[in-house]
N, C-alpha and C. Protein backbone atom coordinates (compact mmCIF):
# COMPACT_ATOMS: atom_id res chain seq x y z
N UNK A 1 -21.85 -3.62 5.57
CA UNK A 1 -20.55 -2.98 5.43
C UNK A 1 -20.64 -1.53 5.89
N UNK A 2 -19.48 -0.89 6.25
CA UNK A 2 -19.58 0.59 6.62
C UNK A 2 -19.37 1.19 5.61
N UNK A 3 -19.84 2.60 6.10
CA UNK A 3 -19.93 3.60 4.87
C UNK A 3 -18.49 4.60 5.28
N UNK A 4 -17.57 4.33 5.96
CA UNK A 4 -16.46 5.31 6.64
C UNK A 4 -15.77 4.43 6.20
N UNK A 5 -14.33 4.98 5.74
CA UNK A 5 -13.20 4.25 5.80
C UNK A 5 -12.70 4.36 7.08
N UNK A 6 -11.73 3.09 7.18
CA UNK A 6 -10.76 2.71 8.31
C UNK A 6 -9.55 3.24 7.88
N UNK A 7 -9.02 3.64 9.15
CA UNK A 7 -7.87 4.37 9.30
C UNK A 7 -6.98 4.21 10.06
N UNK A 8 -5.98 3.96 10.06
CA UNK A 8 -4.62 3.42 10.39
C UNK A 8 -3.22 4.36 9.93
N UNK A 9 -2.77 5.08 10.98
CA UNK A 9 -1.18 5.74 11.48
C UNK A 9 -0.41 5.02 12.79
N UNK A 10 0.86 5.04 11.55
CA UNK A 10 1.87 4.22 12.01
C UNK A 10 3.19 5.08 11.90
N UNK A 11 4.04 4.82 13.00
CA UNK A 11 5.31 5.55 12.77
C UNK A 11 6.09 4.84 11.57
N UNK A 12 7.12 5.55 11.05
CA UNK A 12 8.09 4.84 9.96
C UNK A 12 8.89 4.05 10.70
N UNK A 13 8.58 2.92 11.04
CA UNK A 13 9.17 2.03 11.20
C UNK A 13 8.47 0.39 10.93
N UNK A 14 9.30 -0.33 10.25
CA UNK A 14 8.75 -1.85 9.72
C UNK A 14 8.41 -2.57 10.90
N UNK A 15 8.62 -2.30 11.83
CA UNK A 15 8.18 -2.89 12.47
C UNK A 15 6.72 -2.85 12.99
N UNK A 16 6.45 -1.48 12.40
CA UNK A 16 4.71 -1.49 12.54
C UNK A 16 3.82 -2.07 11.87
N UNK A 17 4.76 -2.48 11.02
CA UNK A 17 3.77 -3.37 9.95
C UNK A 17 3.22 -4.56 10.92
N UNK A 18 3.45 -5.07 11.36
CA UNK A 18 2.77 -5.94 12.76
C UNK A 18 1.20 -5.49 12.46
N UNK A 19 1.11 -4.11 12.77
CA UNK A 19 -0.04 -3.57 13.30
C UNK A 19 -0.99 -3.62 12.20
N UNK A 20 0.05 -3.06 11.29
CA UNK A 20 -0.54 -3.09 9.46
C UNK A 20 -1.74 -4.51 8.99
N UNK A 21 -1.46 -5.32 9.33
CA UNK A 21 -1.63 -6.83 9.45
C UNK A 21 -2.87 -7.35 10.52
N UNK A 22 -2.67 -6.69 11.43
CA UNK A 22 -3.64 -6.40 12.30
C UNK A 22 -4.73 -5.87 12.04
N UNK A 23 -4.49 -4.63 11.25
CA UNK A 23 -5.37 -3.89 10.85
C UNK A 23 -6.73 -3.99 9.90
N UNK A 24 -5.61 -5.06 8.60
CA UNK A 24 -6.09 -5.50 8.02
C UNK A 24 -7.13 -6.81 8.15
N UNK A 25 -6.35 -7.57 9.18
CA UNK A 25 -7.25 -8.85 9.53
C UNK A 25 -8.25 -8.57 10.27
N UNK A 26 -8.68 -7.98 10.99
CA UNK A 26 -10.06 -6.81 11.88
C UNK A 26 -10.90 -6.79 10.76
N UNK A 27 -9.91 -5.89 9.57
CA UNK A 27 -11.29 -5.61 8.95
C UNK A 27 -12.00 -6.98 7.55
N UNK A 28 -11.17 -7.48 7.29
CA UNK A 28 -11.94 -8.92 6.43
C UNK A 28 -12.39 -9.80 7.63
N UNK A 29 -12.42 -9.69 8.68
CA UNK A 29 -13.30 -10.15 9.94
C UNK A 29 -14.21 -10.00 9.93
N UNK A 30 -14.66 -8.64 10.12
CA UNK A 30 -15.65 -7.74 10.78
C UNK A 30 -16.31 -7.43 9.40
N UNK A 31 -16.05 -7.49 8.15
CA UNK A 31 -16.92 -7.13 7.15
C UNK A 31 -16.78 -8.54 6.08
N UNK A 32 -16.29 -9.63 6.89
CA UNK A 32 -16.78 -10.77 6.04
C UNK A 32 -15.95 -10.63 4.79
N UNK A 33 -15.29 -10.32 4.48
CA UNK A 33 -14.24 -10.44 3.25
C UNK A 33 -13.44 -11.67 2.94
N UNK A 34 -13.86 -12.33 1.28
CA UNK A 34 -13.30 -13.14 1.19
C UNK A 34 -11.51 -13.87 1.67
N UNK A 35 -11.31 -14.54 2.73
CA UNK A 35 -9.63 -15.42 3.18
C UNK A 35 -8.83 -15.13 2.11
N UNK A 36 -9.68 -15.94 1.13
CA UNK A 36 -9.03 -15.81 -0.20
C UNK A 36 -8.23 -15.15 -0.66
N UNK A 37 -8.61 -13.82 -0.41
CA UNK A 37 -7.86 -12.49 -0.81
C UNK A 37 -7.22 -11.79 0.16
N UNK A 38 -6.79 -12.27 1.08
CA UNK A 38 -6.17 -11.39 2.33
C UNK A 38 -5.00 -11.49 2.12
N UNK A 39 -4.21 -12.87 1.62
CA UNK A 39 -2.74 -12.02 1.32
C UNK A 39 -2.58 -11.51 0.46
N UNK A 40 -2.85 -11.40 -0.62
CA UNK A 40 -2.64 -10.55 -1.77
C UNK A 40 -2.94 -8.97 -1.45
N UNK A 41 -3.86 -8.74 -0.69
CA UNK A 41 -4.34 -7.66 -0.50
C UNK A 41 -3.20 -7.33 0.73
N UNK A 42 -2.77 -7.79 2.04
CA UNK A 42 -2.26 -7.92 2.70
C UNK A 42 -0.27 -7.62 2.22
N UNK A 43 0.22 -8.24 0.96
CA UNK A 43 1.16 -7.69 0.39
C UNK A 43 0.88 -6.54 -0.33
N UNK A 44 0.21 -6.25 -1.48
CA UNK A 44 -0.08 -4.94 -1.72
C UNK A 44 0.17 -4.37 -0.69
N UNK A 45 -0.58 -3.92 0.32
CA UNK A 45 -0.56 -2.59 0.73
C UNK A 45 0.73 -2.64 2.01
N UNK A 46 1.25 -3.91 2.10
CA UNK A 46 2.70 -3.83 3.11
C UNK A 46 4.06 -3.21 1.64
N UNK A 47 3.89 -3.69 0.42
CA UNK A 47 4.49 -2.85 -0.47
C UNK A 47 4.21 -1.48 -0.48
N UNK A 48 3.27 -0.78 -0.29
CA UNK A 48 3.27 0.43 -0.29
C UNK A 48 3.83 0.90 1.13
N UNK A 49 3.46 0.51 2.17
CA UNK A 49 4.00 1.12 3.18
C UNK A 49 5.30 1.18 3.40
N UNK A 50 6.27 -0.50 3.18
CA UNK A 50 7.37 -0.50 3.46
C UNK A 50 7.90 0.57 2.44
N UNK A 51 7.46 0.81 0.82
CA UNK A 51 8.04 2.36 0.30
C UNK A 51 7.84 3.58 0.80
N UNK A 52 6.73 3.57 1.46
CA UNK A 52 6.37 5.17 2.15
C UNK A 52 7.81 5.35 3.35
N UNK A 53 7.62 4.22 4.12
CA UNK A 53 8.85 4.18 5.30
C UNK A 53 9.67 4.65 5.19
N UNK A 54 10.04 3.58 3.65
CA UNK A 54 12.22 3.74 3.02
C UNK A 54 12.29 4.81 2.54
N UNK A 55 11.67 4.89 0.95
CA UNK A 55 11.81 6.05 0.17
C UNK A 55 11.26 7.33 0.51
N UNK A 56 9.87 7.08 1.40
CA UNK A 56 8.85 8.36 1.24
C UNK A 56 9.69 9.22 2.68
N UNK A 57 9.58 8.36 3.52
CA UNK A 57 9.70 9.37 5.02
C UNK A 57 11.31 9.08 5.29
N UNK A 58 12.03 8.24 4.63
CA UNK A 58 13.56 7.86 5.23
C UNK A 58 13.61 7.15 6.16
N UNK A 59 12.91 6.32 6.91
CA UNK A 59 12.74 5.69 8.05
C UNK A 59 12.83 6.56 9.35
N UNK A 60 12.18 8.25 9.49
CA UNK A 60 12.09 8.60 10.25
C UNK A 60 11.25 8.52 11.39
N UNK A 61 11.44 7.77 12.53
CA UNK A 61 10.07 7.38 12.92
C UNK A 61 9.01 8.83 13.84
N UNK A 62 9.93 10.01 13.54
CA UNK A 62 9.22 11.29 13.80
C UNK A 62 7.98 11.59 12.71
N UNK A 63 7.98 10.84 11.55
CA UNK A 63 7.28 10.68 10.67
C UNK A 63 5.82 9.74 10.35
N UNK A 64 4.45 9.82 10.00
CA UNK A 64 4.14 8.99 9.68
C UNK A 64 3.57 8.19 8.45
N UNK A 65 2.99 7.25 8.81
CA UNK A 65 2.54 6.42 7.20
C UNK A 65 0.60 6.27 7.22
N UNK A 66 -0.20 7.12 7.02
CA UNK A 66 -1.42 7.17 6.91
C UNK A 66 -1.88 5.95 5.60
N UNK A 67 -2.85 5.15 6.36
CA UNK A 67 -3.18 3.95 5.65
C UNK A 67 -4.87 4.19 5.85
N UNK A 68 -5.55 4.62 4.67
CA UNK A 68 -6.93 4.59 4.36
C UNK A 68 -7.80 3.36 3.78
N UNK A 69 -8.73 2.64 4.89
CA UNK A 69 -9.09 1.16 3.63
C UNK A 69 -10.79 1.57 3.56
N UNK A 70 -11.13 1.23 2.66
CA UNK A 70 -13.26 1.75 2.07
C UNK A 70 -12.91 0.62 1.11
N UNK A 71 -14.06 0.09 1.08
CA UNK A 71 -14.48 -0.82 0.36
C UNK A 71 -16.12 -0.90 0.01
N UNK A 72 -16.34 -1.27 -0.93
CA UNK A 72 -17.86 -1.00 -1.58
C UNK A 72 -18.12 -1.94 -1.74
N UNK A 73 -19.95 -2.04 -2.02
CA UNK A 73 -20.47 -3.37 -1.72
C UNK A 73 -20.40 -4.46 -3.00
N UNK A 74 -19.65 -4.13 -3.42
CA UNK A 74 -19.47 -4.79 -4.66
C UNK A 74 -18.18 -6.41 -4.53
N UNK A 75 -17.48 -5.71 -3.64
CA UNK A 75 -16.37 -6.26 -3.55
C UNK A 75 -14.86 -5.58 -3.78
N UNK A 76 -14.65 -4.49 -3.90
CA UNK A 76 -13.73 -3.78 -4.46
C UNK A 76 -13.24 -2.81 -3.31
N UNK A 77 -11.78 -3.02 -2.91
CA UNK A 77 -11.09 -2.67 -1.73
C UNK A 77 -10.17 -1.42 -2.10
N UNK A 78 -10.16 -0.15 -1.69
CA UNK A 78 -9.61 0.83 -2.59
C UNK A 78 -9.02 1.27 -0.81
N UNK A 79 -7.54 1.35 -1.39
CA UNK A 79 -6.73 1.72 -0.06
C UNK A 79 -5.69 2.70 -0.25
N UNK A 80 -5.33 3.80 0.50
CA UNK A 80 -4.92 5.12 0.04
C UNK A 80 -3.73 5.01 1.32
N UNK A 81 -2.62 4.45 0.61
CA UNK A 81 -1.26 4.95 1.62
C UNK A 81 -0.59 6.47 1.14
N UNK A 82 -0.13 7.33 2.67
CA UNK A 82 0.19 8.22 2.55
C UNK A 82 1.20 8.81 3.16
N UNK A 83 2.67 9.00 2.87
CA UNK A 83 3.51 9.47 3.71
C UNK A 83 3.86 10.99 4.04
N UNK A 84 4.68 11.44 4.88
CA UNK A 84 5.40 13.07 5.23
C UNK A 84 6.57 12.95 4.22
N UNK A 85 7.02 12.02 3.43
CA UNK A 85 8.32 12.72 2.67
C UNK A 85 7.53 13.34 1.51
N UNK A 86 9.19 13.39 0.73
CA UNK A 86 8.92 15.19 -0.47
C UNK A 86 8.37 14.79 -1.65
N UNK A 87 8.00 13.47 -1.53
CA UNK A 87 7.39 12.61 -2.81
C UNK A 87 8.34 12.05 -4.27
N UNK A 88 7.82 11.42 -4.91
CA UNK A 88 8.88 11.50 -5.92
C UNK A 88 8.04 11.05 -7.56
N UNK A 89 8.66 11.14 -8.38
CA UNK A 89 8.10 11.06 -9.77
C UNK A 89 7.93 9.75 -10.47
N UNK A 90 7.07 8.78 -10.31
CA UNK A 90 6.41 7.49 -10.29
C UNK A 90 7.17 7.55 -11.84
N UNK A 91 7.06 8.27 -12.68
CA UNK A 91 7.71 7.60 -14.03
C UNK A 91 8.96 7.35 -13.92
N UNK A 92 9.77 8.06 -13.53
CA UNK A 92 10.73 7.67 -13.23
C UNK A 92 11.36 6.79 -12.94
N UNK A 93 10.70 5.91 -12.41
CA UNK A 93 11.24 4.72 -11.68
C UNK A 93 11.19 3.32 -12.16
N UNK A 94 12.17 2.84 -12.79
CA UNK A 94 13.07 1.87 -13.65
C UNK A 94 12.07 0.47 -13.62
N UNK A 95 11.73 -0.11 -14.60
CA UNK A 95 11.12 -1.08 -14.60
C UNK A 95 11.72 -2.00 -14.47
N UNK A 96 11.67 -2.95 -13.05
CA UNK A 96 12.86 -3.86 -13.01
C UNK A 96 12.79 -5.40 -13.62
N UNK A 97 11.29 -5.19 -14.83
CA UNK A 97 11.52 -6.64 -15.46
C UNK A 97 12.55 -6.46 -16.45
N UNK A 98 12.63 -5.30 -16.90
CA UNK A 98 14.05 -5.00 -18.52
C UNK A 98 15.30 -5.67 -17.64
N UNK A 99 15.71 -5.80 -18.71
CA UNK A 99 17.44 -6.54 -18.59
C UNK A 99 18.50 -6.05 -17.81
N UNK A 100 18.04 -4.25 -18.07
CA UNK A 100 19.32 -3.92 -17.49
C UNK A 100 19.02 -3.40 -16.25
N UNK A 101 17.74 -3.66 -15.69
CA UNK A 101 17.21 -3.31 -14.04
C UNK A 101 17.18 -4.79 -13.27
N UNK A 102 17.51 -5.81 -13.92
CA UNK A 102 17.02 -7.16 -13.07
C UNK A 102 17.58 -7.03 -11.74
N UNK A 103 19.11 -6.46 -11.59
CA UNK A 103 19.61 -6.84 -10.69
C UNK A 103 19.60 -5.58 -9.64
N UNK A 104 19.11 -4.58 -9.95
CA UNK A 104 18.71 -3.54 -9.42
C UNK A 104 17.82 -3.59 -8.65
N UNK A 105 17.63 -3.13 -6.84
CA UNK A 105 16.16 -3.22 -6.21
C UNK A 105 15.41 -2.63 -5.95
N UNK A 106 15.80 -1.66 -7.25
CA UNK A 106 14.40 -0.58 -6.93
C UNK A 106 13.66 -0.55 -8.06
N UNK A 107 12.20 -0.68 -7.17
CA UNK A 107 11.03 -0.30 -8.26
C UNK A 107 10.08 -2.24 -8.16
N UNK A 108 10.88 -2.61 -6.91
CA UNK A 108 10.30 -3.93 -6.84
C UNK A 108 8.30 -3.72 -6.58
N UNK A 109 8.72 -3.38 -5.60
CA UNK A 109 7.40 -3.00 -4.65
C UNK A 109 6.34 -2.61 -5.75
N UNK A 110 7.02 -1.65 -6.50
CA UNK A 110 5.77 -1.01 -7.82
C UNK A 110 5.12 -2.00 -8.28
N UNK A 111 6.35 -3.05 -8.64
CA UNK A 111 6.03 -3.51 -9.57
C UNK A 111 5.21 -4.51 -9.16
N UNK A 112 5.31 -5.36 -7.84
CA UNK A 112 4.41 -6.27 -7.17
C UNK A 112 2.75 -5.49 -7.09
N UNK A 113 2.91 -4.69 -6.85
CA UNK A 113 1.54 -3.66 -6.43
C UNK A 113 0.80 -3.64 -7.90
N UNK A 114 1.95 -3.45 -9.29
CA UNK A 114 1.02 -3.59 -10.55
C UNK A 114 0.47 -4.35 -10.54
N UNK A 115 1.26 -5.50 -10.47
CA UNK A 115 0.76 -7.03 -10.89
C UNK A 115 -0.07 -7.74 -10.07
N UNK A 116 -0.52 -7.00 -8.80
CA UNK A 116 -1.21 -7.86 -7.91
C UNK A 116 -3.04 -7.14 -8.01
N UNK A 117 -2.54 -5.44 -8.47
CA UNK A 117 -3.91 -4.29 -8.14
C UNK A 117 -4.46 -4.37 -9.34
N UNK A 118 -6.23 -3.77 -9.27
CA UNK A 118 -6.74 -3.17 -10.33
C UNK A 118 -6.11 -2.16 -10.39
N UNK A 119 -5.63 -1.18 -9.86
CA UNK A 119 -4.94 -0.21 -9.79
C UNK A 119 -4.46 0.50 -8.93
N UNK A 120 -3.62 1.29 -9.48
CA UNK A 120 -2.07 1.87 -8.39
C UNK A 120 -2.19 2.98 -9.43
N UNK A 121 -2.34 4.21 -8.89
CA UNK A 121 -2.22 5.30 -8.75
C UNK A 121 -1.72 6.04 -7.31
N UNK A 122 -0.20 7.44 -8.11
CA UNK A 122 0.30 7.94 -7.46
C UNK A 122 -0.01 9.12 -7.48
N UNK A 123 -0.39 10.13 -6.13
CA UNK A 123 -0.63 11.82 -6.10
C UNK A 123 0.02 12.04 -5.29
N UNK A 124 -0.23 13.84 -5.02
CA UNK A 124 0.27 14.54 -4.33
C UNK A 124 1.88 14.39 -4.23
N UNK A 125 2.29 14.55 -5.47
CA UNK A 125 3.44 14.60 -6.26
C UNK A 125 4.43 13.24 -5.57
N UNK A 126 3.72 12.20 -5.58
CA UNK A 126 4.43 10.62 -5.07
C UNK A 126 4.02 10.69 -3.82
N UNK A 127 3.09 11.19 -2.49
CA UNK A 127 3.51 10.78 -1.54
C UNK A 127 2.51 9.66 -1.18
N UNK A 128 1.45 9.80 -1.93
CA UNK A 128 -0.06 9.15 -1.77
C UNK A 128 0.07 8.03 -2.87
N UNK A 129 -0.69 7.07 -2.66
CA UNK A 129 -0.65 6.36 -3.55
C UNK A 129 -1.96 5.61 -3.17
N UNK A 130 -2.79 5.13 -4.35
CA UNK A 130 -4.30 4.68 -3.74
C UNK A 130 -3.95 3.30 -4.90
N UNK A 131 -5.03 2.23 -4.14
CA UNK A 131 -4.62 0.85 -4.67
C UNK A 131 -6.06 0.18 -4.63
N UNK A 132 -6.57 -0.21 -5.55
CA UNK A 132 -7.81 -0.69 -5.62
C UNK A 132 -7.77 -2.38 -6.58
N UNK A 133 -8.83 -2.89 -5.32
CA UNK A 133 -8.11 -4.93 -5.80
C UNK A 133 -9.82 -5.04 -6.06
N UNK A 134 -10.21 -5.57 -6.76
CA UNK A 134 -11.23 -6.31 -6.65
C UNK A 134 -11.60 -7.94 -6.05
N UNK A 135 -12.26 -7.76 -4.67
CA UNK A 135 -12.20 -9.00 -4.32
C UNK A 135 -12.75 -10.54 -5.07
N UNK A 136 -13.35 -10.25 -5.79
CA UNK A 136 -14.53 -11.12 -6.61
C UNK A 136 -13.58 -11.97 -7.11
């Protein structure tokens, strides 16, 4: 396995997620990473981007979406999406299993990223967000 993370910039636009996908499949190629876990890992981190796009940058495609992947020899995939918008305040944002958010669509993405990551942590006041899955 390498000791550098892989790195991946993309303009704000969904349609780069193409590349996103790409990116990702190279590297459980090339470092032997369990099939198993490629879509899960593969949605995670298209949830974070498609929020960096919408919410973080506005879909400016003068803007971009910095995607960091390192993984250790353990099995454990720790990936650091990062956008140009003004960030925003992760508590804030409405848990859409309660009753009175069901029908509401924001805060989906979070919430897929909880339920899928060892963890989701947000910095640099919302614009970063790092996501760590254990492949095992």
């Amino acid at each position: 396995m390498k000791n550098r993370p892989e790195v991946l910039a993309i303009k704000s636009d969904k349609k780069e997620l193409e590349k996103v996908e790409q990116f990702l499949l190279t590297i459980f190629e090339n470092e032997g990473l369990p099939k198993s876990c490629f879509n899960r890992v593969l949605l995670c981190i298209s949830e974070a981007v498609v929020n960096s796009i919408e919410h973080g940058n506005k879909n400016d495609t003068s803007k971009e979406v910095d995607i960091h992947i390192d993984f250790t020899e353990d099995g454990v995939i720790h990936v650091n999406v990062h956008d140009e918008g003004e960030g925003f305040d992760y508590e804030l944002v409405d848990d859409p299993t309660e009753c009175n958010n069901i029908k509401k669509e924001t805060g989906r993405g979070i919430h897929i990223m909880k339920s899928l990551c060892d963890k989701v942590e947000y910095s640099n006041q919302g614009k970063s967000v790092e996501i760590k899955i254990d492949l095992k």
